[in-house]
C-alpha atoms as a PDB file:
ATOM      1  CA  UNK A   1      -8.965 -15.913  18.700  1.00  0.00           C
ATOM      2  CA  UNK A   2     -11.736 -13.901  19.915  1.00  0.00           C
ATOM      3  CA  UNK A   3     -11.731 -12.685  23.696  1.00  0.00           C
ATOM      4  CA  UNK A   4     -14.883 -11.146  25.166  1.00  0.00           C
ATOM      5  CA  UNK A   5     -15.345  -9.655  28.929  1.00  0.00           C
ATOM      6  CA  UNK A   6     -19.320  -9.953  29.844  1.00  0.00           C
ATOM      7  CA  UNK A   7     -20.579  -8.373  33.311  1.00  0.00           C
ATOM      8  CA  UNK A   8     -21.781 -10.779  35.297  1.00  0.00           C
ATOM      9  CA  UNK A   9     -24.953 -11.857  36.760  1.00  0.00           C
ATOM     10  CA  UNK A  10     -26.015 -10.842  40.523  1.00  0.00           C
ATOM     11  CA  UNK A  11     -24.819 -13.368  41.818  1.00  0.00           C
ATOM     12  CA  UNK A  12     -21.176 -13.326  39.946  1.00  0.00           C
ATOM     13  CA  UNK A  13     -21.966 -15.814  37.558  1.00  0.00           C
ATOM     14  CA  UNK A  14     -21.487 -15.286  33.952  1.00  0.00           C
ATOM     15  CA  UNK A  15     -24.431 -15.087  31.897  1.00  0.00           C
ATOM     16  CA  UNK A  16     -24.756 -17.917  28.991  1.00  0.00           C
ATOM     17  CA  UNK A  17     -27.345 -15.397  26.846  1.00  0.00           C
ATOM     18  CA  UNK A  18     -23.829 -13.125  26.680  1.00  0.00           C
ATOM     19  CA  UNK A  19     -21.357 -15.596  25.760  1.00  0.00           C
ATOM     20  CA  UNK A  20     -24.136 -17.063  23.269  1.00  0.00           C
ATOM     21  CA  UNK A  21     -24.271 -13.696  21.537  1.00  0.00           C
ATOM     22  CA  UNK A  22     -20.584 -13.269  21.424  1.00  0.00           C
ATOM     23  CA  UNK A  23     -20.215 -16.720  19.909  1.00  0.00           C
ATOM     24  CA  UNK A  24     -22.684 -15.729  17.010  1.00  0.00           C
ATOM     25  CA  UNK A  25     -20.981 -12.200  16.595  1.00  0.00           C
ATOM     26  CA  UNK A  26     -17.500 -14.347  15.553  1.00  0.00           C
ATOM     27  CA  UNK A  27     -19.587 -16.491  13.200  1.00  0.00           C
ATOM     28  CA  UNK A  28     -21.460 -13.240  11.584  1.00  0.00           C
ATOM     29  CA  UNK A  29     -18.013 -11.725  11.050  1.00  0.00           C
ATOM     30  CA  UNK A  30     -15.549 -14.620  10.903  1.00  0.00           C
ATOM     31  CA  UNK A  31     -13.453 -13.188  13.461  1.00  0.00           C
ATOM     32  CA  UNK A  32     -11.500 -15.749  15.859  1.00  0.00           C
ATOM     33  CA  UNK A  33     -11.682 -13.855  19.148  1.00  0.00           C
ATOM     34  CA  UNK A  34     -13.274 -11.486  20.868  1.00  0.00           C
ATOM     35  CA  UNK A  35     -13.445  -9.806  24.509  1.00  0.00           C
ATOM     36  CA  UNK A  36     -15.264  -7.846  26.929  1.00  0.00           C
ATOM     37  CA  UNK A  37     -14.654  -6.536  29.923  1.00  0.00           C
ATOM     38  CA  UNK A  38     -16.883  -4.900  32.506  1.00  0.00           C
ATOM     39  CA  UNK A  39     -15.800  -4.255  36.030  1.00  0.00           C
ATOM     40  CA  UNK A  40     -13.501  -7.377  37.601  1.00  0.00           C
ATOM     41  CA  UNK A  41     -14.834  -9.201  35.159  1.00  0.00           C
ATOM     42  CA  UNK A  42     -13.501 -10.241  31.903  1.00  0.00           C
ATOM     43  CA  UNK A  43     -15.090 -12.601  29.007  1.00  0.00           C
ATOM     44  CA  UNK A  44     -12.711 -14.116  25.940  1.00  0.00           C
ATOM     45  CA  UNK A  45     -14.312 -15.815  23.586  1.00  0.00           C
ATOM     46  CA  UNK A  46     -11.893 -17.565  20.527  1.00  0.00           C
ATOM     47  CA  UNK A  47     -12.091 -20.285  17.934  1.00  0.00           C
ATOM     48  CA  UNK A  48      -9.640 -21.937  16.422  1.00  0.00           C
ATOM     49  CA  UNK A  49      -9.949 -21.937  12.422  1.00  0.00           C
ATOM     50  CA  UNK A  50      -8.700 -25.246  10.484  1.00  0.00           C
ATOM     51  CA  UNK A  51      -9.268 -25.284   6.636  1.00  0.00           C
ATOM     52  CA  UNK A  52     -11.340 -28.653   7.197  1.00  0.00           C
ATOM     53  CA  UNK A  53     -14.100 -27.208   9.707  1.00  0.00           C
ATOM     54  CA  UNK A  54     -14.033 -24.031  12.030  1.00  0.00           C
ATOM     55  CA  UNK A  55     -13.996 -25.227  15.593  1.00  0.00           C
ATOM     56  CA  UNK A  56     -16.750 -24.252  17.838  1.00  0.00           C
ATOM     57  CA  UNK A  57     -16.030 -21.056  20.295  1.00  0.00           C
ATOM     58  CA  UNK A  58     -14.501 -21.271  23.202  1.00  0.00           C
ATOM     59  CA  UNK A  59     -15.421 -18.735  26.270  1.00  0.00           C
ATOM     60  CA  UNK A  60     -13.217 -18.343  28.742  1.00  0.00           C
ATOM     61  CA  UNK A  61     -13.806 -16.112  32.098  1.00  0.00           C
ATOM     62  CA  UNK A  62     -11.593 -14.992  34.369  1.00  0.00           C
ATOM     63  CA  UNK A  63     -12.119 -12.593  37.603  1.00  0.00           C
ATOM     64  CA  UNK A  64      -9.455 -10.049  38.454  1.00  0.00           C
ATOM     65  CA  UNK A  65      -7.438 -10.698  41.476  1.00  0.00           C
ATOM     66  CA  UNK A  66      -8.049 -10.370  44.460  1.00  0.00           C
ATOM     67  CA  UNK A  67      -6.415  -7.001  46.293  1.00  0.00           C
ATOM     68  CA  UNK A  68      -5.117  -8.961  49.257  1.00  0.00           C
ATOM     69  CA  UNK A  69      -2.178 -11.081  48.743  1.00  0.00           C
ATOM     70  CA  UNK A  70      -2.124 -14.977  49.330  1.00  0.00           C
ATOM     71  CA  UNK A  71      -0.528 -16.618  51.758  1.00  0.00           C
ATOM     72  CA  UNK A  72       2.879 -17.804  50.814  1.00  0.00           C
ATOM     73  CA  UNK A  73       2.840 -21.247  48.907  1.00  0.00           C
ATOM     74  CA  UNK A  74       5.661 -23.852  49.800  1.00  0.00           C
ATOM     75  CA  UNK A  75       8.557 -24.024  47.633  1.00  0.00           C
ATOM     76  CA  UNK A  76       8.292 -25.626  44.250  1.00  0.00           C
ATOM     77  CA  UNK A  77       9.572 -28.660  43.287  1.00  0.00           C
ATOM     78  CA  UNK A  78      12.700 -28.205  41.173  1.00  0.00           C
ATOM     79  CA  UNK A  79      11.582 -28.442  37.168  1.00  0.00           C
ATOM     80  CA  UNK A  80      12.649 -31.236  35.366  1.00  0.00           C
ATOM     81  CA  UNK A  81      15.266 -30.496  32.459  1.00  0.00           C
ATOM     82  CA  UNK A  82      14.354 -28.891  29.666  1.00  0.00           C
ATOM     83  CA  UNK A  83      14.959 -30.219  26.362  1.00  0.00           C
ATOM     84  CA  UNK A  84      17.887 -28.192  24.691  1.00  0.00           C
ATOM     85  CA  UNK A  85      17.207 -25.628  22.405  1.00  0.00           C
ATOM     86  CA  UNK A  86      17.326 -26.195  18.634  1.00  0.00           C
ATOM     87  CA  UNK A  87      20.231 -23.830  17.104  1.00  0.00           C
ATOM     88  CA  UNK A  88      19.893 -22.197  14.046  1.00  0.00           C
ATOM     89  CA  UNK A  89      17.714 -19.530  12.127  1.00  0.00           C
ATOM     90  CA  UNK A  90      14.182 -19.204  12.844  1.00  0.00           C
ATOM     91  CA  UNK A  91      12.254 -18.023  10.444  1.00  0.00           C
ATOM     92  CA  UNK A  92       8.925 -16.148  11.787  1.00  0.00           C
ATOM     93  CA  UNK A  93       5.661 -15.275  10.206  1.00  0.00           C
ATOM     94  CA  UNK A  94       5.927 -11.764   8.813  1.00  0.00           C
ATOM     95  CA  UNK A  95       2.096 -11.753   9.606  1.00  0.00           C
ATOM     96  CA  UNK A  96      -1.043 -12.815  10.607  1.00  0.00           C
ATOM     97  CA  UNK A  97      -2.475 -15.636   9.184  1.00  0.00           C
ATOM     98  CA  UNK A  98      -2.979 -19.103   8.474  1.00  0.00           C
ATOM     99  CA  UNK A  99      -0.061 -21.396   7.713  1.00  0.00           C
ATOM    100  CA  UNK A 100       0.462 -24.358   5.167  1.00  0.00           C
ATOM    101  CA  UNK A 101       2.822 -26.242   4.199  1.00  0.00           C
ATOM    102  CA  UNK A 102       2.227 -27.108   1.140  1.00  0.00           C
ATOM    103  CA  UNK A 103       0.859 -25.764  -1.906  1.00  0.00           C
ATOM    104  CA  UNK A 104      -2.572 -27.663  -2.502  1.00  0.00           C
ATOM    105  CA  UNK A 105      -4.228 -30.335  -0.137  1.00  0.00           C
ATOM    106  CA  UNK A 106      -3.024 -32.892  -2.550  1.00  0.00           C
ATOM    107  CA  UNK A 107       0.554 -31.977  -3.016  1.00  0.00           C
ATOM    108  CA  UNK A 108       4.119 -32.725  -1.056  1.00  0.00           C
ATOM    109  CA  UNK A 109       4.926 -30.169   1.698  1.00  0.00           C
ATOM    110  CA  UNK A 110       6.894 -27.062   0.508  1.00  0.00           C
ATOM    111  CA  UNK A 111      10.228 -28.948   2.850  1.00  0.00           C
ATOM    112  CA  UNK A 112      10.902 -31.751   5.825  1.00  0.00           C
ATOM    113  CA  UNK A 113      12.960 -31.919   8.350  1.00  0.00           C
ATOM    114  CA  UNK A 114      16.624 -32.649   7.113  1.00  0.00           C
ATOM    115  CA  UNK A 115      15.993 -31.144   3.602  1.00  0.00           C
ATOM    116  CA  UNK A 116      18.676 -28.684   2.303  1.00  0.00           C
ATOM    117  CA  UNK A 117      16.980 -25.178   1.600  1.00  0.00           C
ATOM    118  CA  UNK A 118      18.503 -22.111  -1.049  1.00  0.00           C
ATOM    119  CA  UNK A 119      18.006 -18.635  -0.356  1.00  0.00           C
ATOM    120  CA  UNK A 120      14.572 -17.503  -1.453  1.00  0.00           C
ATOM    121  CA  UNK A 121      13.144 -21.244  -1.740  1.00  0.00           C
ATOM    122  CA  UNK A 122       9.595 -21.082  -0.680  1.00  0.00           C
ATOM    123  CA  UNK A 123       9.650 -23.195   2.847  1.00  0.00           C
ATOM    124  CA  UNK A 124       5.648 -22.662   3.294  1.00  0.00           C
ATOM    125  CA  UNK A 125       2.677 -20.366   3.071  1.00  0.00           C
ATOM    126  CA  UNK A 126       1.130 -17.808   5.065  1.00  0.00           C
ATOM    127  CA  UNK A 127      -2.652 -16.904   4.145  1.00  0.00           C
ATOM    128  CA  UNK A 128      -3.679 -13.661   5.309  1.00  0.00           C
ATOM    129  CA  UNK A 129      -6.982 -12.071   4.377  1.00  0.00           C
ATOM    130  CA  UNK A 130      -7.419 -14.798   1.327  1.00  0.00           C
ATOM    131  CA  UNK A 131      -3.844 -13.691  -0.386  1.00  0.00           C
ATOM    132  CA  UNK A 132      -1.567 -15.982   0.164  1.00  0.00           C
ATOM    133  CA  UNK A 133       1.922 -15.391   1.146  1.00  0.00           C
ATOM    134  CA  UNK A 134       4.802 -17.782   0.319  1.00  0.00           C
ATOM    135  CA  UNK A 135       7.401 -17.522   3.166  1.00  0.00           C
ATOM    136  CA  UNK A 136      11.146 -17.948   1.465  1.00  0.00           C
ATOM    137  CA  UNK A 137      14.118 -18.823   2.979  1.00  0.00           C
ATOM    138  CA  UNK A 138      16.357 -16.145   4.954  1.00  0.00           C
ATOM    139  CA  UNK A 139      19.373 -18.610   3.969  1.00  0.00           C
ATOM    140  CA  UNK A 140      20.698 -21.612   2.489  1.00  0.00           C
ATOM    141  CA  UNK A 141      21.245 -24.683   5.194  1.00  0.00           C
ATOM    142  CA  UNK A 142      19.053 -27.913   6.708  1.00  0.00           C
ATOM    143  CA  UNK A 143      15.634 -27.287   7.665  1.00  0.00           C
ATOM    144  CA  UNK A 144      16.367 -28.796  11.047  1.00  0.00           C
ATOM    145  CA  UNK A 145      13.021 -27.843  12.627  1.00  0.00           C
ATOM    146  CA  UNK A 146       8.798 -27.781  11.572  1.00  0.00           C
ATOM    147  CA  UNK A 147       7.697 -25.953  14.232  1.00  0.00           C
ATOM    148  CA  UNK A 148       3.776 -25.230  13.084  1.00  0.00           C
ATOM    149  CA  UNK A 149       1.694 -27.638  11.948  1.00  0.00           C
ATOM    150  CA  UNK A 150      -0.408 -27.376   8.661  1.00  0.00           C
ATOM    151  CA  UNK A 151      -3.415 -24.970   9.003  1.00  0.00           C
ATOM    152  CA  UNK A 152      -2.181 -23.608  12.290  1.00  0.00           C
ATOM    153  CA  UNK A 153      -3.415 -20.331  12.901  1.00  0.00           C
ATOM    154  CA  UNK A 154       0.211 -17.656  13.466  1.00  0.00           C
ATOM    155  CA  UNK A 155       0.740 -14.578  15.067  1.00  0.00           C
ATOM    156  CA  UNK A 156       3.181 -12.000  13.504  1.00  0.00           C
ATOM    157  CA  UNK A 157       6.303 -12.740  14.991  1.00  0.00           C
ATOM    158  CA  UNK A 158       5.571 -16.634  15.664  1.00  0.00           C
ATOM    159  CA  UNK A 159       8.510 -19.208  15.276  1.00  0.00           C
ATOM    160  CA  UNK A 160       7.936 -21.342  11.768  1.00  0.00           C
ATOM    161  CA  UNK A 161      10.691 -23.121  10.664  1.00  0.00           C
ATOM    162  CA  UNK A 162      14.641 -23.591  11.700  1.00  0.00           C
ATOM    163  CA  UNK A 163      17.299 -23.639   9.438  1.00  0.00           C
ATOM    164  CA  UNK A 164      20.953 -24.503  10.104  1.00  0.00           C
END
């Protein structure tokens, strides 16, 4: 993602010319974010990359807030329950990158849900800067969660896979 903050117009608006250019600088360089910032104002333009199309970009503009405090809002409403946590090993992306699950368009995915894994068994792949980078298995056990989907852009760090 690309994240961009633009000054603003006069009048506080954000100026389309800006975001336009920004936009074209992430196609120029294939970059997926970008971001300015001038003042209290701050521009983030991003694009989400698929292996079938590149989305368009995305601005986004935000203000910073403001120095006085709001006035007291009125007590939440308690949150529903949240689903329990799925036990077992996560395996995260050791990079950057773009993540598939299986080896060629055409081809089964690396593993499913419920399917026993070995140590060092390849459970998908990470593409970073056109190498790609099979992920293995930490462990033997059940792949028990999926928790990307194909062609999902990852962070270093992100959650991929669960293993029991």
């Amino acid at each position: 993602m690309a994240e961009a903050k633009t000054p603003a117009s006069p009048q506080g608006s954000i100026d389309p010319r800006l975001v336009r250019k920004l936009a074209d600088i992430l196609t120029d360089t294939g970059l997926t974010e970008i971001e300015v910032e001038h003042g209290e104002l701050k521009i983030r333009v991003a694009r989400q990359v698929s292996v079938a199309a590149a989305a368009a970009p995305i601005a986004y503009a935000q203000a910073a807030p403001p120095v006085a405090a709001p006035a007291a809002a009125p007590a939440a409403a308690p949150a529903p329950a949240a689903e329990a946590p799925i036990r077992g090993q996560e395996v995260k992306s050791p990079m950057v990158g773009t993540v598939y699950l299986r080896p060629s368009p055409q081809a089964e995915p690396f593993v499913k849900v419920g399917d026993r894994v070995s140590v060092g068994q390849s459970l998908l792949i990470v593409e970073a800067m056109k190498t790609m980078n099979p992920i293995p298995s930490p462990g033997a056990g059940t792949v028990v969660a999926i928790l990307v989907e194909d062609a999902q852009a990852v962070q270093f760090g992100d959650p991929l896979v669960i293993i029991e």
